[in-house]
Protein backbone atom coordinates (compact mmCIF):
# COMPACT_ATOMS: atom_id res chain seq x y z
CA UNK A 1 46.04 -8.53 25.27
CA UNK A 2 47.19 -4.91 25.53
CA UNK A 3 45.75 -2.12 23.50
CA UNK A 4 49.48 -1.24 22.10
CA UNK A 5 49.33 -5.39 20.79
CA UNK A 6 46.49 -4.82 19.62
CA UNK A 7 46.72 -2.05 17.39
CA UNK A 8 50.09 -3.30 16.24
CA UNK A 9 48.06 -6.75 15.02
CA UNK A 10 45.59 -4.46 12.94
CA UNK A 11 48.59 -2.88 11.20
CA UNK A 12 49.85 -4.02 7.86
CA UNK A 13 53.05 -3.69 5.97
CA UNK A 14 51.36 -3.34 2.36
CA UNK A 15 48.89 -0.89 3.46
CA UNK A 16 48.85 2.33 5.26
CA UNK A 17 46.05 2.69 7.35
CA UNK A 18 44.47 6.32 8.43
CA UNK A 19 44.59 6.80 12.49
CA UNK A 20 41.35 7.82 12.69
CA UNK A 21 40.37 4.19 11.93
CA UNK A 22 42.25 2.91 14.30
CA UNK A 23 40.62 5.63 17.21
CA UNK A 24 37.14 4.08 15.90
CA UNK A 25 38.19 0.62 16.36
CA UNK A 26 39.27 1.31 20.44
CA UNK A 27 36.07 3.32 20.61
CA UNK A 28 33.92 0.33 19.74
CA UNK A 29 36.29 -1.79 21.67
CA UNK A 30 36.10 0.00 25.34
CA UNK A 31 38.93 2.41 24.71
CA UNK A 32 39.83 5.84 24.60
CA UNK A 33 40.53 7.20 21.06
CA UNK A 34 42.97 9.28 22.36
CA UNK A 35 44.77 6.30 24.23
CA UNK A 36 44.79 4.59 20.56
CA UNK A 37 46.78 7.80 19.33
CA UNK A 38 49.18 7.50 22.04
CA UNK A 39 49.68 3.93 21.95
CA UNK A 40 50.62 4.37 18.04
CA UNK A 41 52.98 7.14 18.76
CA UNK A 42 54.53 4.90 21.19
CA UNK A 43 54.75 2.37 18.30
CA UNK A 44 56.28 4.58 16.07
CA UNK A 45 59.18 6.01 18.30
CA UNK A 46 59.55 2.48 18.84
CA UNK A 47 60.31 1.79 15.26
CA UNK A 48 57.74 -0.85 14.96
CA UNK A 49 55.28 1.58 12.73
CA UNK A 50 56.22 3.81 10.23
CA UNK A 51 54.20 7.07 10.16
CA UNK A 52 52.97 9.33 7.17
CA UNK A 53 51.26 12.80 7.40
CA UNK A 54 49.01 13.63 4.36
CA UNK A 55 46.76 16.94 3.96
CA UNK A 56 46.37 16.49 7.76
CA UNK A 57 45.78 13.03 8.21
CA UNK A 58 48.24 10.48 10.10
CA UNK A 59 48.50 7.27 8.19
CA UNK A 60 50.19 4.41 9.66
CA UNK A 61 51.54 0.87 8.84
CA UNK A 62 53.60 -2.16 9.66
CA UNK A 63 57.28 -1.74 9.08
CA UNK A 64 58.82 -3.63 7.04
CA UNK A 65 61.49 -6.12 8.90
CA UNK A 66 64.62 -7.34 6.25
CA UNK A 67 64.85 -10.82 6.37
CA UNK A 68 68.11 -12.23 8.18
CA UNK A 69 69.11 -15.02 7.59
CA UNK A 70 71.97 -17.19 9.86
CA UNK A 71 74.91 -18.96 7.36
CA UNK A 72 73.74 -22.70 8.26
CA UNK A 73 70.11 -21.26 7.24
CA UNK A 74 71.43 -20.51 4.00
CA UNK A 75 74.37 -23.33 3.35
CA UNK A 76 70.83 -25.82 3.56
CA UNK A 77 68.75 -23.46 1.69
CA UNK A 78 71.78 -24.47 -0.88
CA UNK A 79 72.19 -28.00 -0.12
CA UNK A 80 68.35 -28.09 -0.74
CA UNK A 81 68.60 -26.83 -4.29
CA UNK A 82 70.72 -29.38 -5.19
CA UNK A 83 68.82 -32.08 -3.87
């Protein structure tokens, strides 16, 4: 699995993680941390991560995906309430 798969797994949508974790985690996993922090950019410009700066930190999580939903998904989410 690539690095950039990876780090997206570890990422959550409730919780902003700080990147420096995320360079210690490809340290102890045979990668550069620097490679980490270029893989998450790449996530971010990507829309896949959002990114937060606070007093000099980089935070990052999941974003958050609306849910879409097709019409037949919803006519049976309907049907099934009446059921």
């Amino acid at each position: 699995m690539s690095l950039k798969t990876q780090l997206k797994s570890l990422c959550r949508v409730d919780k902003y993680i700080n990147g420096g974790e995320f360079e210690r985690w490809a340290l102890e996993h045979g990668f550069k941390a620097s490679n980490a922090s270029r893989r998450l950019r790449e996530l971010e410009n990507e829309g896949v991560v959002e990114k937060k700066i606070e007093a000099g930190s980089v935070w990052y999580r999941l974003k958050a995906t609306p849910q879409v939903f097709k019409p037949e998904t919803i006519i049976a989410q309907r049907v099934l309430k009446l059921i």
